[in-house]
C-alpha atoms as a PDB file:
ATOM      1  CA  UNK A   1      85.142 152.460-121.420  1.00  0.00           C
ATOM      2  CA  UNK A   2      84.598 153.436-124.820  1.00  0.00           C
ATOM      3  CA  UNK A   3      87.510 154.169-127.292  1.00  0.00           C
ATOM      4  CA  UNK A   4      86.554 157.964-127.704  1.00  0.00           C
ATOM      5  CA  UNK A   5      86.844 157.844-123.507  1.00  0.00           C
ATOM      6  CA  UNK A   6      90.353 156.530-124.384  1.00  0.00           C
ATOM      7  CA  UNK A   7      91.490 158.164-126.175  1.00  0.00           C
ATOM      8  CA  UNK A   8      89.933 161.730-124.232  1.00  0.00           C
ATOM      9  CA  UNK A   9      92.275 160.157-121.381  1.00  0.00           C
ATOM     10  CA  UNK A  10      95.147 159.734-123.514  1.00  0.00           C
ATOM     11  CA  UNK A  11      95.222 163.618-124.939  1.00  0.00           C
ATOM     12  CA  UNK A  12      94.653 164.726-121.659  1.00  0.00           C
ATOM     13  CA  UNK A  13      97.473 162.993-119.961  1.00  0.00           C
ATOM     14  CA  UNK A  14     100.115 163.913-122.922  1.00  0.00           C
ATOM     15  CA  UNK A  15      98.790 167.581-122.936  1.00  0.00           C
ATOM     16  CA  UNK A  16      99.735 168.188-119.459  1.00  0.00           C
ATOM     17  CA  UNK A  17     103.223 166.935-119.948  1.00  0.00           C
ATOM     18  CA  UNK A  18     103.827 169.135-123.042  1.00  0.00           C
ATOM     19  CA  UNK A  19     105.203 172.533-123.248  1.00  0.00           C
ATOM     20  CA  UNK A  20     103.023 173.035-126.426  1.00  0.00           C
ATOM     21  CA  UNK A  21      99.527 171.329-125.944  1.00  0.00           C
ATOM     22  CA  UNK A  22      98.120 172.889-128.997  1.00  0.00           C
ATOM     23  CA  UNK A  23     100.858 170.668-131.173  1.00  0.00           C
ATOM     24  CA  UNK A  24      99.333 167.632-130.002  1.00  0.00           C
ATOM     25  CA  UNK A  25      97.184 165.355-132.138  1.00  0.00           C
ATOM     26  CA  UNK A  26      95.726 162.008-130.803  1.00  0.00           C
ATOM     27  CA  UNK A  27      94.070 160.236-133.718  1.00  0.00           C
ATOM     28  CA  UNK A  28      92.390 156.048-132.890  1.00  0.00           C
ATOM     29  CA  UNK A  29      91.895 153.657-135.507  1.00  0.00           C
ATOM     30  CA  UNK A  30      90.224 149.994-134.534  1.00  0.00           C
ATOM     31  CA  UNK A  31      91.870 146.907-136.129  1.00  0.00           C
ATOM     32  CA  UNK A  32      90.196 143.428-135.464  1.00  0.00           C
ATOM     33  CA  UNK A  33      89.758 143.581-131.324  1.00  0.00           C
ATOM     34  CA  UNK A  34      92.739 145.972-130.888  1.00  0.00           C
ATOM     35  CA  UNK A  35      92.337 149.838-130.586  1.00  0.00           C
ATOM     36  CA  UNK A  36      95.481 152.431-131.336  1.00  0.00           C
ATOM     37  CA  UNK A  37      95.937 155.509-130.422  1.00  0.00           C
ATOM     38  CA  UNK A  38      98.624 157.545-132.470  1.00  0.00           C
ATOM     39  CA  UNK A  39      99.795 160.256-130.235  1.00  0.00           C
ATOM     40  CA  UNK A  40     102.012 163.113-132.277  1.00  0.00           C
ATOM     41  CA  UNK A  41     103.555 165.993-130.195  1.00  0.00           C
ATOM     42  CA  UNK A  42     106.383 168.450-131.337  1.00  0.00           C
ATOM     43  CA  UNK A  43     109.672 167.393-132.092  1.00  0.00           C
ATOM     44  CA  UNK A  44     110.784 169.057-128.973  1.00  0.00           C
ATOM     45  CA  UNK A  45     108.172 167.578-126.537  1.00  0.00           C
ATOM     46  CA  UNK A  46     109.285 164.169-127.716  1.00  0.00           C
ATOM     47  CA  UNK A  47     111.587 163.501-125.016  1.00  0.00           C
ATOM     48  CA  UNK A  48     108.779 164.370-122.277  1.00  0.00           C
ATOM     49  CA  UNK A  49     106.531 162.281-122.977  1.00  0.00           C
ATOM     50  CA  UNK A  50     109.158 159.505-123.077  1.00  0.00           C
ATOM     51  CA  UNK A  51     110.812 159.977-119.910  1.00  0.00           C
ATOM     52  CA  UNK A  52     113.717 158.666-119.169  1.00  0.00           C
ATOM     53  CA  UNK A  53     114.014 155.116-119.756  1.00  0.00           C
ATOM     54  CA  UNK A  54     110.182 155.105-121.245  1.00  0.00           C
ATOM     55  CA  UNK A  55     108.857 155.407-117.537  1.00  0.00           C
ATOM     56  CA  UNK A  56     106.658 157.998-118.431  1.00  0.00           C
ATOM     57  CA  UNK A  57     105.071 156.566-121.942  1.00  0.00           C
ATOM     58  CA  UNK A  58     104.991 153.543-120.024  1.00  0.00           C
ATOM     59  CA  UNK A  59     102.616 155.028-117.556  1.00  0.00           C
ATOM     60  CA  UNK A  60     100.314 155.952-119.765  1.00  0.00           C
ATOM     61  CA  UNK A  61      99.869 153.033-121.266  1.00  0.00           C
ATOM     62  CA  UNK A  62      99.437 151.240-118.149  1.00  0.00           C
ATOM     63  CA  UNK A  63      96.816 154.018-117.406  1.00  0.00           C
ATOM     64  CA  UNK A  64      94.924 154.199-121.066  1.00  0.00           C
ATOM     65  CA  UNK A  65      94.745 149.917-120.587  1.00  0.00           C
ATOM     66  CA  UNK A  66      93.538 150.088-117.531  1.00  0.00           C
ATOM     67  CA  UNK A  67      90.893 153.017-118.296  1.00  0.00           C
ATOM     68  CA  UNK A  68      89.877 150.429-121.409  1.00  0.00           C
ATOM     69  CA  UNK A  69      88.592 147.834-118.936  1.00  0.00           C
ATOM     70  CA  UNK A  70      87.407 143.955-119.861  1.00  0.00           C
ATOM     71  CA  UNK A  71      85.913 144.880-122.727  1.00  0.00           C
ATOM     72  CA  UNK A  72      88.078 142.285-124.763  1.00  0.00           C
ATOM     73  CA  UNK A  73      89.856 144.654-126.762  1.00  0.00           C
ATOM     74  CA  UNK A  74      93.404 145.383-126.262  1.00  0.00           C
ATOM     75  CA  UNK A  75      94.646 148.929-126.661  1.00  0.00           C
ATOM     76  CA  UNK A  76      98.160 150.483-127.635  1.00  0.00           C
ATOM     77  CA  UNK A  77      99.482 153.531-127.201  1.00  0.00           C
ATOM     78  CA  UNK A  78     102.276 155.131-129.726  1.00  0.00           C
ATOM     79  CA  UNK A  79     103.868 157.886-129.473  1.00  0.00           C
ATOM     80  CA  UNK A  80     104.470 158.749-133.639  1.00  0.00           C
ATOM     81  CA  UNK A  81     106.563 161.736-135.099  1.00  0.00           C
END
């Protein structure tokens, strides 16, 4: 899957979990074979798209990599403020 796919899959995911979807940002920059995705929501949606315990972050992630496929490139997710 291409990165802009990715990253579509990553603001979608975090948008639903957010009281304030229009807050949220999702910007991807490509280093070497490794895609991020910098995912900024507001202050006080922080917390949701944590979870408790990072359960929830950690689902995406697990989601976003697997969307990614074999393509050879690794892909992290972070959750910036």
């Amino acid at each position: 899957m291409p990165a802009a796919d990715v990253r579509a899959l990553a603001e979608f995911l975090v948008k639903a979990l957010v009281e304030r979807p229009e807050v949220v940002s999702v910007r991807t920059s490509e280093r070497d074979r490794m895609v991020v995705i910098e995912v900024r929501v507001a202050p006080d949606d922080v917390g949701k798209v944590i979870g408790r315990r990072g359960r929830i972050v950690g689902a995406i992630r697990t989601l976003v990599r697997a969307a990614a496929g074999e393509g050879g490139r690794r892909v992290v997710l972070e959750i910036v403020q």
